[in-house]
N, C-alpha and C. Protein backbone atom coordinates (compact mmCIF):
# COMPACT_ATOMS: atom_id res chain seq x y z
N UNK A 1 0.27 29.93 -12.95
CA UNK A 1 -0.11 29.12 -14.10
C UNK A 1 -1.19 29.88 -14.88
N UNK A 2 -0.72 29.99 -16.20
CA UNK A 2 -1.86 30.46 -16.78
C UNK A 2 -2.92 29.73 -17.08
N UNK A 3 -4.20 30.37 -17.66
CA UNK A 3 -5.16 29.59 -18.00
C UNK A 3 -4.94 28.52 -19.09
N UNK A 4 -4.27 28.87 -20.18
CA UNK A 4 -3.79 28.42 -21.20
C UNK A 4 -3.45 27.06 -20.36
N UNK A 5 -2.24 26.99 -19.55
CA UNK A 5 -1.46 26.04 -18.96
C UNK A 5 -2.22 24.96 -18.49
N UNK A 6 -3.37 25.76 -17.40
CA UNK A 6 -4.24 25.21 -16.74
C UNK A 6 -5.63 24.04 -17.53
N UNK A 7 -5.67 24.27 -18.91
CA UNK A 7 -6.52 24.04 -19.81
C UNK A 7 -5.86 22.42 -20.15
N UNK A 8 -4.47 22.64 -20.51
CA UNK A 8 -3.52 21.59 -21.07
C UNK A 8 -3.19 20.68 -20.00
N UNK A 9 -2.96 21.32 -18.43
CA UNK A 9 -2.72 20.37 -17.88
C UNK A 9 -4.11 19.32 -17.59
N UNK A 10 -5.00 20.05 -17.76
CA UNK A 10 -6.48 19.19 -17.25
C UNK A 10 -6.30 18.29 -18.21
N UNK A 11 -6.20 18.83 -19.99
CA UNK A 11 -6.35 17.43 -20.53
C UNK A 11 -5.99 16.48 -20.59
N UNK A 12 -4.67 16.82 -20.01
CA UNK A 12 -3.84 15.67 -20.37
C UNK A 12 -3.63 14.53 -18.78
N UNK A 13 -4.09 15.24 -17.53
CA UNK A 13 -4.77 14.09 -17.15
C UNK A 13 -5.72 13.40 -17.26
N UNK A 14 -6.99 14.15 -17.98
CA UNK A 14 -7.99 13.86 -18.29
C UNK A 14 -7.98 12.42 -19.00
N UNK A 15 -6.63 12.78 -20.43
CA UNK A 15 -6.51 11.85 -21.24
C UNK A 15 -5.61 10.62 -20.95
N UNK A 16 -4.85 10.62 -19.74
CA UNK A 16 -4.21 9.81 -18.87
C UNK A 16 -5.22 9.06 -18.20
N UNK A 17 -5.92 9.56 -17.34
CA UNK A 17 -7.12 8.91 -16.86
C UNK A 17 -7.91 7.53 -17.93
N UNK A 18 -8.44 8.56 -18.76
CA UNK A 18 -9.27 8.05 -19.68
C UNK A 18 -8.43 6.34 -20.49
N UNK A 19 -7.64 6.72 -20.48
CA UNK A 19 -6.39 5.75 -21.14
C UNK A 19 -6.47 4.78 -20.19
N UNK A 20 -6.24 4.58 -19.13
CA UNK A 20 -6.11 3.88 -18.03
C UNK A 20 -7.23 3.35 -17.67
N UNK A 21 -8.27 3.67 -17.90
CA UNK A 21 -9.46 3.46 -17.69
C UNK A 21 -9.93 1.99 -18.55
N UNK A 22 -9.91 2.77 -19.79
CA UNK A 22 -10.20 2.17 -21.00
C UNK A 22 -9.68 1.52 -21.96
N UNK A 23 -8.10 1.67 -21.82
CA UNK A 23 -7.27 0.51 -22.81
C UNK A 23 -7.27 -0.70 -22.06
N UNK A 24 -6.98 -1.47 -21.16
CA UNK A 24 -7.98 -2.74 -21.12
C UNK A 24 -8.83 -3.30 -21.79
N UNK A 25 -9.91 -2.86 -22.11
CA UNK A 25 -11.27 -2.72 -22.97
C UNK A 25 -10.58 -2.72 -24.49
N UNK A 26 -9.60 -1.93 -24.41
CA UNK A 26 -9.54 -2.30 -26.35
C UNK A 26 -8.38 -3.17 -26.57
N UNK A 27 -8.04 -3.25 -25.70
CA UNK A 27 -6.30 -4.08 -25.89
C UNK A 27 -7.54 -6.30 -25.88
N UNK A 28 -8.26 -5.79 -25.19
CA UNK A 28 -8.35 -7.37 -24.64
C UNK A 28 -9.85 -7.00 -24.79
N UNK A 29 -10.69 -7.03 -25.92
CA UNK A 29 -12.05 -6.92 -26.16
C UNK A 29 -12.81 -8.26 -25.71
N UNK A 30 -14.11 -8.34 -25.11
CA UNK A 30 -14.65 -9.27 -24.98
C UNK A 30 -14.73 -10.33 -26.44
N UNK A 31 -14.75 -11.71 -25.68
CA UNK A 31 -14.47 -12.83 -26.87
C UNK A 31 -12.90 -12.91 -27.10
N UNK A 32 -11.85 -12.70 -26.61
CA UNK A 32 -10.55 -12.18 -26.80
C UNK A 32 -9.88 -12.94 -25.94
N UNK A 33 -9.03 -14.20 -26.07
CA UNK A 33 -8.41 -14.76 -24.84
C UNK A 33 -7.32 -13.86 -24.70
N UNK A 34 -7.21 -13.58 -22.78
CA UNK A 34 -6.49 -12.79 -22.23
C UNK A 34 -5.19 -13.73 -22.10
N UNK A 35 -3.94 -12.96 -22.44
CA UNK A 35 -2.62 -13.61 -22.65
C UNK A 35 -2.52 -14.29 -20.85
N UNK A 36 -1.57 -15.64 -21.12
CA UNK A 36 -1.91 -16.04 -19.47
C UNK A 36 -0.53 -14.83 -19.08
N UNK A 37 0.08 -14.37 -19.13
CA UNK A 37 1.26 -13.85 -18.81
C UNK A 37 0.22 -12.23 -18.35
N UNK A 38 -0.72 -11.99 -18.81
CA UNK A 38 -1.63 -10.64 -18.17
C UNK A 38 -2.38 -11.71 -16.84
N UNK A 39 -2.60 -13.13 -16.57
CA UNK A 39 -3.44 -13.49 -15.65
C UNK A 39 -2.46 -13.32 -14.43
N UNK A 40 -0.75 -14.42 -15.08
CA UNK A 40 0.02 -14.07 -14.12
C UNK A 40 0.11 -12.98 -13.21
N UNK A 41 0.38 -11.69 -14.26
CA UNK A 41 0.77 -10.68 -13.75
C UNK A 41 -0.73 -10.15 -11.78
N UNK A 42 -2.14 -10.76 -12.44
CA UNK A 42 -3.06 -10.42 -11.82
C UNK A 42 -2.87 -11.52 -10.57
N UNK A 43 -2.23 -12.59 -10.31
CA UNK A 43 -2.00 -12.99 -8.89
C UNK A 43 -0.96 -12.38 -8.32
N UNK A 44 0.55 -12.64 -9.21
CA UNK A 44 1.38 -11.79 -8.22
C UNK A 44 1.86 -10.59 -7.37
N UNK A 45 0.79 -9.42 -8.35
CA UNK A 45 1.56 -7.98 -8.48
C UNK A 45 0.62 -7.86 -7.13
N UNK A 46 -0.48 -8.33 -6.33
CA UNK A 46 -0.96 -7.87 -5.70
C UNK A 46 -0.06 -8.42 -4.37
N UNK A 47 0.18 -9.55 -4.03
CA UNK A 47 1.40 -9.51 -2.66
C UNK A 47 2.24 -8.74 -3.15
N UNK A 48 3.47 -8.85 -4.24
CA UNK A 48 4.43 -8.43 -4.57
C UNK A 48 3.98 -6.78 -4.41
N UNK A 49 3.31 -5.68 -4.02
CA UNK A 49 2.53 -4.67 -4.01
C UNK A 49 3.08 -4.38 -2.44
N UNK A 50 1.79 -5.77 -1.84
CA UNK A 50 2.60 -5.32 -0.47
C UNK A 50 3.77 -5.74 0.72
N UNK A 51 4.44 -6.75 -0.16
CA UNK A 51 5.83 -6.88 0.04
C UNK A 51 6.58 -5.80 0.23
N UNK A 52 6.44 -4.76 -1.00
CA UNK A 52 7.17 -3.90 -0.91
C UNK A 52 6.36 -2.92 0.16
N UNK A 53 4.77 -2.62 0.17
CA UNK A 53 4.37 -1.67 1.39
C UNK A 53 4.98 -2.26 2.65
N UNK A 54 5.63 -3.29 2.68
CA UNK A 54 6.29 -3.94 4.50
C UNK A 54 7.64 -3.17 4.67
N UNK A 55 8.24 -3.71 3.34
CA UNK A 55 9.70 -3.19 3.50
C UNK A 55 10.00 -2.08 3.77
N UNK A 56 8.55 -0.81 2.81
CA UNK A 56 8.90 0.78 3.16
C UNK A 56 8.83 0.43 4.40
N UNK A 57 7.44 0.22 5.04
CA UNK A 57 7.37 0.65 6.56
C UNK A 57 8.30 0.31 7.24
N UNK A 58 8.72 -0.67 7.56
CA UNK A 58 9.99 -0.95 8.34
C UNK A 58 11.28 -1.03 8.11
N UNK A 59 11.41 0.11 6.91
CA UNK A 59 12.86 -0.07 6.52
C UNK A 59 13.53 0.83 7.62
N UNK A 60 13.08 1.56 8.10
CA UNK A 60 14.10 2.59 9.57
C UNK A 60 13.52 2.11 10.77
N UNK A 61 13.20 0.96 10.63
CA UNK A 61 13.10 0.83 12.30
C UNK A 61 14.27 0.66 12.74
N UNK A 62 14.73 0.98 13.72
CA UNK A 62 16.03 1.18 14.77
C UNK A 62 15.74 0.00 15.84
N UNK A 63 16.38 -1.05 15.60
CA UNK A 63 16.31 -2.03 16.94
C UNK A 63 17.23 -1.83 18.33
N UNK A 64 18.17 -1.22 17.87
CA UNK A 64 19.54 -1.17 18.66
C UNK A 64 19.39 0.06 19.65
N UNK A 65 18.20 1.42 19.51
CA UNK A 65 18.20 2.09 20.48
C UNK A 65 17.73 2.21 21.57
N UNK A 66 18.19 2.11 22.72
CA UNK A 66 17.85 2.00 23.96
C UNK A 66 16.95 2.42 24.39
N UNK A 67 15.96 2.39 25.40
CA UNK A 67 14.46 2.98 25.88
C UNK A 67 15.12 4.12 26.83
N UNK A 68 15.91 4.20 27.47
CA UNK A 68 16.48 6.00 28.21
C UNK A 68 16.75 6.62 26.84
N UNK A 69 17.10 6.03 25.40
CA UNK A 69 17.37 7.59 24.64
C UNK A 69 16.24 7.37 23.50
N UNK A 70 14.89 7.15 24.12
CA UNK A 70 14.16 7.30 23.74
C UNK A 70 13.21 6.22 22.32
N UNK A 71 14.08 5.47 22.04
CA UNK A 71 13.95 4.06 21.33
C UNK A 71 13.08 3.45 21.58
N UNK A 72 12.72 2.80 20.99
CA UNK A 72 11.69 1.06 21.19
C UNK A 72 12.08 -0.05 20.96
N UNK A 73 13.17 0.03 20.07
CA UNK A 73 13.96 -1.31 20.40
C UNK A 73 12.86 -2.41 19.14
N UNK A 74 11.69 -1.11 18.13
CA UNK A 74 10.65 -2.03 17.06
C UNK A 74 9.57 -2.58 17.58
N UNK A 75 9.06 -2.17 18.90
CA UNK A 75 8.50 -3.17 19.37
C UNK A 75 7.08 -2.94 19.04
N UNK A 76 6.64 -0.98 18.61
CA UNK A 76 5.42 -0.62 18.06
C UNK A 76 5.56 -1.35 16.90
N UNK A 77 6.51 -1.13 16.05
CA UNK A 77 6.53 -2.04 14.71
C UNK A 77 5.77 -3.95 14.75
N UNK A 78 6.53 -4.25 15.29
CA UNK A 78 6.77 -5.92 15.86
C UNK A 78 5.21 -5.78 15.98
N UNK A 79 4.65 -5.08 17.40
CA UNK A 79 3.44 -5.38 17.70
C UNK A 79 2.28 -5.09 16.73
N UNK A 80 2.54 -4.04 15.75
CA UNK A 80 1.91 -3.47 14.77
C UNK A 80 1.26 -4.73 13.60
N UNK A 81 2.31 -5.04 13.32
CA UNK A 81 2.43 -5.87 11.65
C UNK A 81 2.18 -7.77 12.77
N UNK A 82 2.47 -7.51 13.57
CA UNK A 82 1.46 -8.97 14.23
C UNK A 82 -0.15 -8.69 14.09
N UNK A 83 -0.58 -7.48 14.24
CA UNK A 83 -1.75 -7.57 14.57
C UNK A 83 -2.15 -7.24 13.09
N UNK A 84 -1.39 -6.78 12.03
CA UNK A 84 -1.90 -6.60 11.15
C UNK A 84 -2.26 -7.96 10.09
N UNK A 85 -1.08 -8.97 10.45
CA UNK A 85 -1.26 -10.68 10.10
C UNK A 85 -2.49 -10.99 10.84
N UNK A 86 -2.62 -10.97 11.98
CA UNK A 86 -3.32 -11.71 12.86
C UNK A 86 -4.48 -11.63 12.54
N UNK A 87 -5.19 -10.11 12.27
CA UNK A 87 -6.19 -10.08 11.95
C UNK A 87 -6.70 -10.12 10.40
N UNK A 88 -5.77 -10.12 10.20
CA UNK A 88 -5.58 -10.60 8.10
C UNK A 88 -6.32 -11.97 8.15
N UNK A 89 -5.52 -13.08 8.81
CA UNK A 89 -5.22 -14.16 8.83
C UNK A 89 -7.16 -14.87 9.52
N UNK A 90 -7.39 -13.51 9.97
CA UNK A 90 -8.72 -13.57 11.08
C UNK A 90 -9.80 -13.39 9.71
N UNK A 91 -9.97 -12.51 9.95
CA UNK A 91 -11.30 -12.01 8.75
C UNK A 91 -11.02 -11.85 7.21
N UNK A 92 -9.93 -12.28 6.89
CA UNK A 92 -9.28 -12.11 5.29
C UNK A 92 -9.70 -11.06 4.67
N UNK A 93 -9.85 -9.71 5.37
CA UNK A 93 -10.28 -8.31 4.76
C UNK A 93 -8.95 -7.57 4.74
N UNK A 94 -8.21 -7.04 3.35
CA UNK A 94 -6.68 -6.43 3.81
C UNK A 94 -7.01 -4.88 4.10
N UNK A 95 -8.21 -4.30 3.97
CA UNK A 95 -8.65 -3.43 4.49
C UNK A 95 -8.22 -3.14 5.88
N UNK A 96 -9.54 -3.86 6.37
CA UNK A 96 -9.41 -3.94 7.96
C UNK A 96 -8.25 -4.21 8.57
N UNK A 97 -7.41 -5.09 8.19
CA UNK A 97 -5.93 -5.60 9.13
C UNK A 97 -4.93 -4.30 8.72
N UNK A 98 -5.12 -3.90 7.73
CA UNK A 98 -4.25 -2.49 7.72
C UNK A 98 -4.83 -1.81 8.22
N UNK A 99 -6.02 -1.25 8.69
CA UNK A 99 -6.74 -0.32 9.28
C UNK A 99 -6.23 -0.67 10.43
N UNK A 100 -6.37 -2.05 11.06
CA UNK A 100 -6.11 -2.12 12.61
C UNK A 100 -4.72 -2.11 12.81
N UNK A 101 -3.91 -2.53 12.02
CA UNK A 101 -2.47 -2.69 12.17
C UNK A 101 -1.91 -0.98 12.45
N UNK A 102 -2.49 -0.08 11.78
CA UNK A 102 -2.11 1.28 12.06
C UNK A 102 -2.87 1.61 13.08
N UNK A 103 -3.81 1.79 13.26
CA UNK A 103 -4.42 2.19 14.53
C UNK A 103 -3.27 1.96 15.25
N UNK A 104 -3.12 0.72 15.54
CA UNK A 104 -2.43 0.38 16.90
C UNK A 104 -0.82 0.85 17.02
N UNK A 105 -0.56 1.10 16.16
CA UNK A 105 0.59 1.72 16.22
C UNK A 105 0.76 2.59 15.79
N UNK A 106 -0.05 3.36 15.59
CA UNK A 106 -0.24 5.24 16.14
C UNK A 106 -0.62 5.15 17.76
N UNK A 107 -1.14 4.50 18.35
CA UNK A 107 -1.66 4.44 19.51
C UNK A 107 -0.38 4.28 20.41
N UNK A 108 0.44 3.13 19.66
CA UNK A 108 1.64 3.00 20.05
C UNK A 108 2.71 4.00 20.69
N UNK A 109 3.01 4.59 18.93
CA UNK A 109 3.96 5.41 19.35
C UNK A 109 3.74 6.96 19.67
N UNK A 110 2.08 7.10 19.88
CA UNK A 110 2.06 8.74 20.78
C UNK A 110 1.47 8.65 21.87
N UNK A 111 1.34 7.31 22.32
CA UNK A 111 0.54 7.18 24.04
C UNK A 111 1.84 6.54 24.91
N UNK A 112 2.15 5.48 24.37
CA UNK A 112 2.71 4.33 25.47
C UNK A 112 3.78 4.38 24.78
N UNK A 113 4.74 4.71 23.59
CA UNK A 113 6.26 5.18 23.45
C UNK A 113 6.58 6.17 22.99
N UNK A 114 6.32 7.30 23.93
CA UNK A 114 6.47 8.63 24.06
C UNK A 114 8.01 8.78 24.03
């Protein structure tokens, strides 16, 4: 990449950034009722967000393979996303319950389903 290249690509995240940042601010200036269809959008998109982070994760879990050919049969999964509710449901931090929900199933599947 040339410098030239290197110059253009900065700005133009720069100016992506900046955009993202700051059109909010001019689209919807203080004193400005915010359309309810922008409030909507601010309850749903955040489950609907991680609806879809559930589905990636467990879209290849394999239930059907046997523990001799090396399978789990989901059960790091299963036990995973319980503890990741459980403790959701516990301290209402989605931080932490995803933090613990992975822990435990990394712990899972390179200690105890080898």
């Amino acid at each position: 990449m040339t410098t030239k290249e290197m110059i253009i690509t900065f700005l133009v995240i720069w100016l992506g950034t900046v955009l993202t940042r700051f059109l909010p601010y001019i689209i919807f200036p203080e004193g400005r009722k915010v359309p309810e269809f922008v409030h909507y959008l601010g309850r749903v998109l955040g489950p609907a967000v991680f609806g879809l982070l559930v589905v990636y994760c467990l879209r290849n879990t394999d239930l059907t393979t046997s523990f001799a050919k090396g399978g789990s049969h989901g059960i790091p999964e299963l036990l995973a996303t319980a503890v990741t509710l459980l403790t959701y449901r516990w301290k209402k931090q989605m931080i932490l319950s995803m933090a613990a929900g992975t822990i435990l199933y990394m712990i899972l599947v390179q200690l105890v389903f080898v």
